[in-house]
C-alpha atoms as a PDB file:
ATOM      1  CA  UNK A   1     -44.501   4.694  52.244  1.00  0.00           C
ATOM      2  CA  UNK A   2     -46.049   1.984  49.745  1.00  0.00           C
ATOM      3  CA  UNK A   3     -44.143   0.329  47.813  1.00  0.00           C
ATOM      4  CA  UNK A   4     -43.553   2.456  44.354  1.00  0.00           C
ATOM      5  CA  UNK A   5     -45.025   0.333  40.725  1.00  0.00           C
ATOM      6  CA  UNK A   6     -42.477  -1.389  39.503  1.00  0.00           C
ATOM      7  CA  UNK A   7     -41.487  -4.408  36.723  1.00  0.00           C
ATOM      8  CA  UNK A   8     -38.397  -6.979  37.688  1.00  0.00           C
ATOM      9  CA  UNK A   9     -36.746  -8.839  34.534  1.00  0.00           C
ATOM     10  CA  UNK A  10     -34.917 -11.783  35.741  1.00  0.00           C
ATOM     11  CA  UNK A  11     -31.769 -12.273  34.134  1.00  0.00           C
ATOM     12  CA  UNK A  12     -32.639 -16.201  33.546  1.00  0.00           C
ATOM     13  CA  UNK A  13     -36.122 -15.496  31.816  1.00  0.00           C
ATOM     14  CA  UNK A  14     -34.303 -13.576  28.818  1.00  0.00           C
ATOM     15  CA  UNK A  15     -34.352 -14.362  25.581  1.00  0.00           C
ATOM     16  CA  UNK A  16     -31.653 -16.318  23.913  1.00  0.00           C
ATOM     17  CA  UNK A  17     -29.816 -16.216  20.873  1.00  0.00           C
ATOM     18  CA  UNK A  18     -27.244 -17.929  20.109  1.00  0.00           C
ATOM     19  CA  UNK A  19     -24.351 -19.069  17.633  1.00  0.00           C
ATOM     20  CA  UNK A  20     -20.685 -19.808  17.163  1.00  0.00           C
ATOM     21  CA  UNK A  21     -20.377 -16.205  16.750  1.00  0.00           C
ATOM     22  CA  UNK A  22     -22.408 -14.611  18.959  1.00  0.00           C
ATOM     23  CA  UNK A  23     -24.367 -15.483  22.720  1.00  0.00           C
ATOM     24  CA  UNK A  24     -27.213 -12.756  23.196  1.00  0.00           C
ATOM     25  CA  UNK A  25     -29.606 -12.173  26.095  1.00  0.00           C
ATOM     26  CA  UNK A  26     -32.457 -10.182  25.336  1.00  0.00           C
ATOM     27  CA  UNK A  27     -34.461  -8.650  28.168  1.00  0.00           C
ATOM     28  CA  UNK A  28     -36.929  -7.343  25.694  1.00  0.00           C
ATOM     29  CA  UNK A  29     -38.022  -9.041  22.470  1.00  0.00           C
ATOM     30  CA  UNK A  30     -36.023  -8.908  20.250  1.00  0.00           C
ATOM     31  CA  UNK A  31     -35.168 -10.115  16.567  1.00  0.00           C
ATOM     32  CA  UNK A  32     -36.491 -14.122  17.333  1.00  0.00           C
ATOM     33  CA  UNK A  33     -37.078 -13.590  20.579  1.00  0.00           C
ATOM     34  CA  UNK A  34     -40.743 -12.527  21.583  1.00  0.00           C
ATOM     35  CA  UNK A  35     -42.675 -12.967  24.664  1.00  0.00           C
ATOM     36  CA  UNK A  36     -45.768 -10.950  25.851  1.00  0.00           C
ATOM     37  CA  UNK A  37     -44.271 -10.268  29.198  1.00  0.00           C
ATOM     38  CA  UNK A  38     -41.147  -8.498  27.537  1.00  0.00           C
ATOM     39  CA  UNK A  39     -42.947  -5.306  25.725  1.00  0.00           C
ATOM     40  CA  UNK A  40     -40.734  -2.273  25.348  1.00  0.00           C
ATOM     41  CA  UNK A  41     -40.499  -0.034  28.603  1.00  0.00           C
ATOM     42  CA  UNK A  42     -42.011   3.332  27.489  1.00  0.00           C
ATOM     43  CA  UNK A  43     -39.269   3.973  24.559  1.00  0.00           C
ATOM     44  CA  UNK A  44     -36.294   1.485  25.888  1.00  0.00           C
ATOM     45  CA  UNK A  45     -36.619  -1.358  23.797  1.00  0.00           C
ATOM     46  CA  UNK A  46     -33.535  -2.861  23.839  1.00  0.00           C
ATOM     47  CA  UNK A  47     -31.452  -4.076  26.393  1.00  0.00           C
ATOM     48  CA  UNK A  48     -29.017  -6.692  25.439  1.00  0.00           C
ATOM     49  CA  UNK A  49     -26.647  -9.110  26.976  1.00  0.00           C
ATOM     50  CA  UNK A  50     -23.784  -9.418  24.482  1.00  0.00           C
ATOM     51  CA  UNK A  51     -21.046 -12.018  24.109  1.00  0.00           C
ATOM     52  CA  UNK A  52     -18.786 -12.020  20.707  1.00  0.00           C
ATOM     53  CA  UNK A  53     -15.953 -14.658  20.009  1.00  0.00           C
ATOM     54  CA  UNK A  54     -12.431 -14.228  19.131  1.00  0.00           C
ATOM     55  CA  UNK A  55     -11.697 -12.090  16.419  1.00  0.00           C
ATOM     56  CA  UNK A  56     -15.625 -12.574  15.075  1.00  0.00           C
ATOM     57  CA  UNK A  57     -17.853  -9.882  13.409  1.00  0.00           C
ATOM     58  CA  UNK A  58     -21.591  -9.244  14.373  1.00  0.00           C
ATOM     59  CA  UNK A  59     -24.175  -7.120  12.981  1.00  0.00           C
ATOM     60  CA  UNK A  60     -27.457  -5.175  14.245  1.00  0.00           C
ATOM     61  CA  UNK A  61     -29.637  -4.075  12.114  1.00  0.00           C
ATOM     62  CA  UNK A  62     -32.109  -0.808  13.921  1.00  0.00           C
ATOM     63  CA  UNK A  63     -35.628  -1.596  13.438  1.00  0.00           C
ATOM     64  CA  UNK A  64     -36.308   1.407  14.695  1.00  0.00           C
ATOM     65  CA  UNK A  65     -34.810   5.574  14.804  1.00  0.00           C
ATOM     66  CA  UNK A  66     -32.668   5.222  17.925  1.00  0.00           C
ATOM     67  CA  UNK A  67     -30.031   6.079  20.125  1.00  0.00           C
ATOM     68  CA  UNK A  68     -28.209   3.227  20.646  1.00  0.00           C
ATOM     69  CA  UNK A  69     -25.745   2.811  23.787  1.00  0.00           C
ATOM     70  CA  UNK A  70     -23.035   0.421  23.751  1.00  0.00           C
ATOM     71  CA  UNK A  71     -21.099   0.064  26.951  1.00  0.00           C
ATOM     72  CA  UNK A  72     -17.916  -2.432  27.297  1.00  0.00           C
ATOM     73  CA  UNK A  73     -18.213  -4.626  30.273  1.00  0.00           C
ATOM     74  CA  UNK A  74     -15.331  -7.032  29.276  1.00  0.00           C
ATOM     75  CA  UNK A  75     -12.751  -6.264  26.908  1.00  0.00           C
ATOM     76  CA  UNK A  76     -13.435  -3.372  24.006  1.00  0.00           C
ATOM     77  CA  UNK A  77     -15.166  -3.453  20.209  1.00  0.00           C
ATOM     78  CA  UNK A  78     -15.331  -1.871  17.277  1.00  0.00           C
ATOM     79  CA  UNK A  79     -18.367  -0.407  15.477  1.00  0.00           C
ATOM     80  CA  UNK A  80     -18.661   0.576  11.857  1.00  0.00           C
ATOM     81  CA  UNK A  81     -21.131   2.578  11.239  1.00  0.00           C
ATOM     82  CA  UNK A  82     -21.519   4.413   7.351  1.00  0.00           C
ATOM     83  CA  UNK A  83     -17.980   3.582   7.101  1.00  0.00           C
ATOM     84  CA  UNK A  84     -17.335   5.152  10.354  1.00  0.00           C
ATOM     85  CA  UNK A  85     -15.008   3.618  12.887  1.00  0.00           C
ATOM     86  CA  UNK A  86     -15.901   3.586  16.517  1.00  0.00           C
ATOM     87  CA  UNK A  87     -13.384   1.706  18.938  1.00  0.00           C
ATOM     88  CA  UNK A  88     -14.534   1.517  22.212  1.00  0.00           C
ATOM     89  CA  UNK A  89     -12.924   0.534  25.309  1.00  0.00           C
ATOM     90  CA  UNK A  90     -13.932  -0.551  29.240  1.00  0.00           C
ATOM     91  CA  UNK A  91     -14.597   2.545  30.996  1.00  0.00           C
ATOM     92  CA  UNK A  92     -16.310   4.049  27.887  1.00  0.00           C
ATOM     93  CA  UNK A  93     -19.481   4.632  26.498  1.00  0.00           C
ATOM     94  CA  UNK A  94     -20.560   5.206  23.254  1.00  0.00           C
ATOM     95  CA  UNK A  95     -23.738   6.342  21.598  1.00  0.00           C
ATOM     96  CA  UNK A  96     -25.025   6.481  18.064  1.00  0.00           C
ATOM     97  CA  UNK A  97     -27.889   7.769  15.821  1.00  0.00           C
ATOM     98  CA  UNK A  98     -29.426   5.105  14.046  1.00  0.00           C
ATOM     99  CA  UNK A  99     -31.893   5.321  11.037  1.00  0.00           C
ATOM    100  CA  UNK A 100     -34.447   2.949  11.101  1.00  0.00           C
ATOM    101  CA  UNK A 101     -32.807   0.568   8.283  1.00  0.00           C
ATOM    102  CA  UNK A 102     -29.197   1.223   8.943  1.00  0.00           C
ATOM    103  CA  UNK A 103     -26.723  -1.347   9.662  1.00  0.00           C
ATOM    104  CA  UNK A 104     -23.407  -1.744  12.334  1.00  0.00           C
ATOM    105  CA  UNK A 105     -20.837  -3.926  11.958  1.00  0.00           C
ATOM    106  CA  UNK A 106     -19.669  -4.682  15.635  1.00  0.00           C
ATOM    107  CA  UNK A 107     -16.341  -6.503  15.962  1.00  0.00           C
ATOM    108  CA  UNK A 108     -14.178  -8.022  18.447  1.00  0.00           C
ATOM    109  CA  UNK A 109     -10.362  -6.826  17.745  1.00  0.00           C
ATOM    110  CA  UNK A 110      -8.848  -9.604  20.088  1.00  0.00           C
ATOM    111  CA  UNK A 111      -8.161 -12.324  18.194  1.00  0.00           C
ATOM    112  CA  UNK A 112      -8.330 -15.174  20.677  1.00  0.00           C
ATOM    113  CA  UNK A 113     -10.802 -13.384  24.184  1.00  0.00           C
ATOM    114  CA  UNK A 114     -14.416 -13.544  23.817  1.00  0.00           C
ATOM    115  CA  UNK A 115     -15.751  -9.791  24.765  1.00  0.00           C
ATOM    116  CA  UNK A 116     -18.892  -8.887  26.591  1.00  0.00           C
ATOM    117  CA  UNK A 117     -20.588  -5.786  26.203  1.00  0.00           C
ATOM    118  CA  UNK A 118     -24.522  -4.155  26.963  1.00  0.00           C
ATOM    119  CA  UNK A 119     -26.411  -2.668  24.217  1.00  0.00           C
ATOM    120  CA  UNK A 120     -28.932  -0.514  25.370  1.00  0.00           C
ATOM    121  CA  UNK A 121     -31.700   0.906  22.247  1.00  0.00           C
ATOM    122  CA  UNK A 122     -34.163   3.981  23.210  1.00  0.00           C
ATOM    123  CA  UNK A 123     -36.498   4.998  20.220  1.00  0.00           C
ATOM    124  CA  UNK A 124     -36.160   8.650  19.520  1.00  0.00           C
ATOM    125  CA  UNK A 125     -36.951  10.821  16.422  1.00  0.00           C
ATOM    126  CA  UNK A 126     -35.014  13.769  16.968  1.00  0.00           C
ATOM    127  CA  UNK A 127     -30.928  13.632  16.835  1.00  0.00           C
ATOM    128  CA  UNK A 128     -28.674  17.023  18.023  1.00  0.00           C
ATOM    129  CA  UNK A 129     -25.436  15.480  18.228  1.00  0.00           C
ATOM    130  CA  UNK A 130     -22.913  14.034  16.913  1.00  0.00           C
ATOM    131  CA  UNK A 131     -21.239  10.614  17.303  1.00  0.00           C
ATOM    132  CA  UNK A 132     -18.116  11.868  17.868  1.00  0.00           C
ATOM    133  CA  UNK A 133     -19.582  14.161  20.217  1.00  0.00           C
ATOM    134  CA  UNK A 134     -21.134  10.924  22.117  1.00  0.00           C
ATOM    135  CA  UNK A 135     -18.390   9.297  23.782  1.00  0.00           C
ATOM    136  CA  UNK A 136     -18.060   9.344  27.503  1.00  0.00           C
ATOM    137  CA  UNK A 137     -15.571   8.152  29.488  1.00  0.00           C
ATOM    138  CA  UNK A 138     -15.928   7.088  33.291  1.00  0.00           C
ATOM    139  CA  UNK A 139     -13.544   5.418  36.324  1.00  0.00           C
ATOM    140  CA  UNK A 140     -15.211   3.577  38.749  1.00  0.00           C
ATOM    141  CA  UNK A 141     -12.100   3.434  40.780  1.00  0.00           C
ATOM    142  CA  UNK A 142     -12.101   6.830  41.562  1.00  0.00           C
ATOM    143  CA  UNK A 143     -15.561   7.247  42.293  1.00  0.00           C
ATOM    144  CA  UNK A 144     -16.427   3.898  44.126  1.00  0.00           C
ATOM    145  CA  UNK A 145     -19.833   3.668  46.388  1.00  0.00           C
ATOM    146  CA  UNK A 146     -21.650   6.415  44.229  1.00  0.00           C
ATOM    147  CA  UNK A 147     -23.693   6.412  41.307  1.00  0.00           C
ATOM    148  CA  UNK A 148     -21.482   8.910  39.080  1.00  0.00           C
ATOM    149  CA  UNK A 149     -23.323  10.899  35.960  1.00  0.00           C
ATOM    150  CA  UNK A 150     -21.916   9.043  32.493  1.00  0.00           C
ATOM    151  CA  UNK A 151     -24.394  10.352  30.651  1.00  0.00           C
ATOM    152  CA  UNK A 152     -26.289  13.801  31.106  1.00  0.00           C
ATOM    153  CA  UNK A 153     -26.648  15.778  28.021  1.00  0.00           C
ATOM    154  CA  UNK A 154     -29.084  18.604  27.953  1.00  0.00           C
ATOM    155  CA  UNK A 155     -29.626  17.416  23.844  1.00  0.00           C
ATOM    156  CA  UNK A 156     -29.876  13.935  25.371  1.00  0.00           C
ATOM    157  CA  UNK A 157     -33.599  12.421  26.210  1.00  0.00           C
ATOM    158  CA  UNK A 158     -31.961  10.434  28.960  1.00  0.00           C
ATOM    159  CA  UNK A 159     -29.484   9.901  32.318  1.00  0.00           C
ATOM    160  CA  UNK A 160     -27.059   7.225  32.458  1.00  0.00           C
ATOM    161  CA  UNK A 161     -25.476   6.802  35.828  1.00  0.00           C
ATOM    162  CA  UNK A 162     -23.837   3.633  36.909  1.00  0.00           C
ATOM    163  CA  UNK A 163     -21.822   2.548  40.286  1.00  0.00           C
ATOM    164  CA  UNK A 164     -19.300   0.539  41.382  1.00  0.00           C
ATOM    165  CA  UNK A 165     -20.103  -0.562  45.150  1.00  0.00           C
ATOM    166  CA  UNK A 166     -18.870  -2.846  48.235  1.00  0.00           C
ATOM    167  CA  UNK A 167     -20.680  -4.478  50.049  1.00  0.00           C
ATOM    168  CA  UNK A 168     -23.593  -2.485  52.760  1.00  0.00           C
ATOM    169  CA  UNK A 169     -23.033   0.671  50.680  1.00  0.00           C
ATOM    170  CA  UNK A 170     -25.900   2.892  49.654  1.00  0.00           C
ATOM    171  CA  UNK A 171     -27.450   5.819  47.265  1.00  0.00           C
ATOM    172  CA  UNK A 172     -29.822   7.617  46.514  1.00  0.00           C
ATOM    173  CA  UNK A 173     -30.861   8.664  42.816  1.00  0.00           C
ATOM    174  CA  UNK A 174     -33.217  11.262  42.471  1.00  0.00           C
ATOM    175  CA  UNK A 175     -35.466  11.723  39.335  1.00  0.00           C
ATOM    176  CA  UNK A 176     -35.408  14.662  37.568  1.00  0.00           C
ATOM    177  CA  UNK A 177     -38.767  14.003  37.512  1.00  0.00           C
ATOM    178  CA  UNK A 178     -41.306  11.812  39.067  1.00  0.00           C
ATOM    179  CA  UNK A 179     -43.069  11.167  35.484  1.00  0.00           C
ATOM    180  CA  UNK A 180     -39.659  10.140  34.036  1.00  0.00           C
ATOM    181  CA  UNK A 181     -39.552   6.408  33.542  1.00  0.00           C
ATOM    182  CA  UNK A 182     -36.248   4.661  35.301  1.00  0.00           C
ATOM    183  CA  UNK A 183     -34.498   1.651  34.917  1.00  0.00           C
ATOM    184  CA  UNK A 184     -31.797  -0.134  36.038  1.00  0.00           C
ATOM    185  CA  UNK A 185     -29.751  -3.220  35.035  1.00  0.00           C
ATOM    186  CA  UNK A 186     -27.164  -5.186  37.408  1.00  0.00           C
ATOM    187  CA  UNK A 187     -23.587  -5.792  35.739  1.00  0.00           C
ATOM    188  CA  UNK A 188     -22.325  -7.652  38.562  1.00  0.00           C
ATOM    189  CA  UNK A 189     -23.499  -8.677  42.007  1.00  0.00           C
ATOM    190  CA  UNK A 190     -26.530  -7.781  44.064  1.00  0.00           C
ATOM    191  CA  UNK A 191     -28.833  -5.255  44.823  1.00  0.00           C
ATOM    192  CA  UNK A 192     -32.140  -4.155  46.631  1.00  0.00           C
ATOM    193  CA  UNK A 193     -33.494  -1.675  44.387  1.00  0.00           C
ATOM    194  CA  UNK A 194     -36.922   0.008  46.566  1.00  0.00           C
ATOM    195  CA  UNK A 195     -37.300  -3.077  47.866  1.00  0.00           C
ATOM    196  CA  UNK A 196     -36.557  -5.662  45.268  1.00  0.00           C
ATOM    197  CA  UNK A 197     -33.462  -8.022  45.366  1.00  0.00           C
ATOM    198  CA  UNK A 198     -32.101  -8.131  42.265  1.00  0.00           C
ATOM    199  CA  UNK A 199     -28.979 -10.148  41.022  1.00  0.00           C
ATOM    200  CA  UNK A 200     -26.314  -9.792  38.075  1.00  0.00           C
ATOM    201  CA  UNK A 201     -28.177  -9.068  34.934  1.00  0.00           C
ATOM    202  CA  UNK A 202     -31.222  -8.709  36.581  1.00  0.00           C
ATOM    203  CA  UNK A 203     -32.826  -5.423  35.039  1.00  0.00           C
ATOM    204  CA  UNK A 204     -36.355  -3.789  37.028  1.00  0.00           C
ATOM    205  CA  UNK A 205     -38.072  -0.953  35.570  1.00  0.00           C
ATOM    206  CA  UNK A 206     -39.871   2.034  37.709  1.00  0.00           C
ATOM    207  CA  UNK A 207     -42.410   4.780  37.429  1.00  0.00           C
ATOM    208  CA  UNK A 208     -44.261   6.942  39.698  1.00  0.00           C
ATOM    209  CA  UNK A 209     -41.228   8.094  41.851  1.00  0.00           C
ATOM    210  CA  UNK A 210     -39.393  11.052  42.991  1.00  0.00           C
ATOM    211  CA  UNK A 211     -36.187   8.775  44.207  1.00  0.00           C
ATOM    212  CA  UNK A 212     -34.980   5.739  43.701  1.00  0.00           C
ATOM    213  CA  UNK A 213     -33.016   3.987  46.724  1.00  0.00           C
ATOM    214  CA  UNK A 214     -30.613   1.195  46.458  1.00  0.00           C
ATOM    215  CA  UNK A 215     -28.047  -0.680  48.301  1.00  0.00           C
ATOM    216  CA  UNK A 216     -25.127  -3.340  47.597  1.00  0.00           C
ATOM    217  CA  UNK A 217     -25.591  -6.419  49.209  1.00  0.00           C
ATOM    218  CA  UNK A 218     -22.294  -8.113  47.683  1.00  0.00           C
ATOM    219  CA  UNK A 219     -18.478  -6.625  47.310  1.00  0.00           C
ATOM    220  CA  UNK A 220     -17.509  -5.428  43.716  1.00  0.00           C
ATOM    221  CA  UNK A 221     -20.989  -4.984  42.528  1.00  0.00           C
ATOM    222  CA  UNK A 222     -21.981  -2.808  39.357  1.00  0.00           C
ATOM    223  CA  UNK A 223     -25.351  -1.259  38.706  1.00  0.00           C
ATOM    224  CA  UNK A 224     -26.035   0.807  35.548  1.00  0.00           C
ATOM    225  CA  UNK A 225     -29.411   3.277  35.741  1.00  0.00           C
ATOM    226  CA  UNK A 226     -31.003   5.056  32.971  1.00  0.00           C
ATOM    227  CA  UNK A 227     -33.445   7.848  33.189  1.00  0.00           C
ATOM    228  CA  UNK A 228     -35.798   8.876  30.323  1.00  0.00           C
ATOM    229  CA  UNK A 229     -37.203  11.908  29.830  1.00  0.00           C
ATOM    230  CA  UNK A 230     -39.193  13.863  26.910  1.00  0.00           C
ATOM    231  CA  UNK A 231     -37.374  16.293  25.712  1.00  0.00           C
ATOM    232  CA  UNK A 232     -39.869  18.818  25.381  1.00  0.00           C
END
């Protein structure tokens, strides 16, 4: 077995941004933030690190038609979107369409707690569902030491598992299909992802594989993956 191709994105070579409002690591360029080394992966082009202050207001405008995957890790926010309210919590996802051009206002409803949260972009042109319909919910606590399916939508171009693990534990993901592009990010702790140690925040792309093996090497650690896939 040699080792499958593969691209690690160390969480202290990201990009950047920051304000009194707002502290944002890019792992792919983004806005300010470009470096040759940090070229979209096939159509994921955005994975960001987000921090928002007390009772602050952010905005993010698409450059791009997108899904656009905003997952809680610390506290919840709210996302306007065409006048549309989206409150989302810790142990929810949610996804939206965006237009190229279109604006969200993303706020932090606690007054005093800065929240963190992972914004995840994959260019798409083609949108079947809803917002509303775009929600998932998940528990890590009763599913611990597995990767659990968040998000697997026939209508959906990709797979969002994520896990919460102790320490020594494995799994195994298998790709849909071996021409599918995979990637995975580290919330918290570490990893060895098919051979690569990889730390909190840490993200490594992957191609060319039928499986994708991993194992926890610290206690309370949280990995998210994400499978893409052409939808026709």
């Amino acid at each position: 077995m040699g080792i499958s191709p593969g691209k690690i994105y160390l969480a202290d070579q990201r990009g950047l941004t920051e304000t009194s409002i707002v502290r944002r690591y890019s792992t792919f360029n983004f806005d300010q933030y470009y470096s040759e080394h940090k070229e979209a992966f096939g159509d994921l082009f955005i994975c960001n690190d987000e921090y928002l202050a007390g009772g602050k207001m952010a905005f993010f405008l698409s450059k791009e038609d997108s899904y656009q995957i905003f997952m809680p890790i610390t506290g919840g926010i709210d996302i306007v979107q065409g006048g549309k309210e989206f409150a989302v919590e810790t142990g929810q996802i949610q996804v939206l369409n965006l237009g190229k051009g279109e604006v969200l206002e993303i706020s932090n409803p606690y007054p005093t707690d800065t929240i963190n949260y992972i914004q995840i972009g994959i260019r798409t042109d083609l949108f079947l569902l809803r917002a509303s319909e775009m929600l998932f919910n998940f528990d890590f606590e009763k599913s611990k030491n597995q990767l659990i399916d968040i998000i697997a939508h026939t209508k959906l171009p990709f797979k969002l598992t994520a896990g919460f693990f102790a320490g020594r534990e494995e799994a195994i993901y298998k790709m849909k299909n071996p021409q599918n592009k995979f990637y995975t990010f580290v919330i918290d702790g570490a990893f060895e992802v098919e051979g690569r140690l990889l730390h909190a925040r840490d993200g490594l792309a992957l191609w060319d594989l039928e499986q994708v093996e991993l194992e926890a090497l610290s206690n309370n650690a949280i990995i998210v993956t994400l499978e893409m896939f052409p939808l026709f």
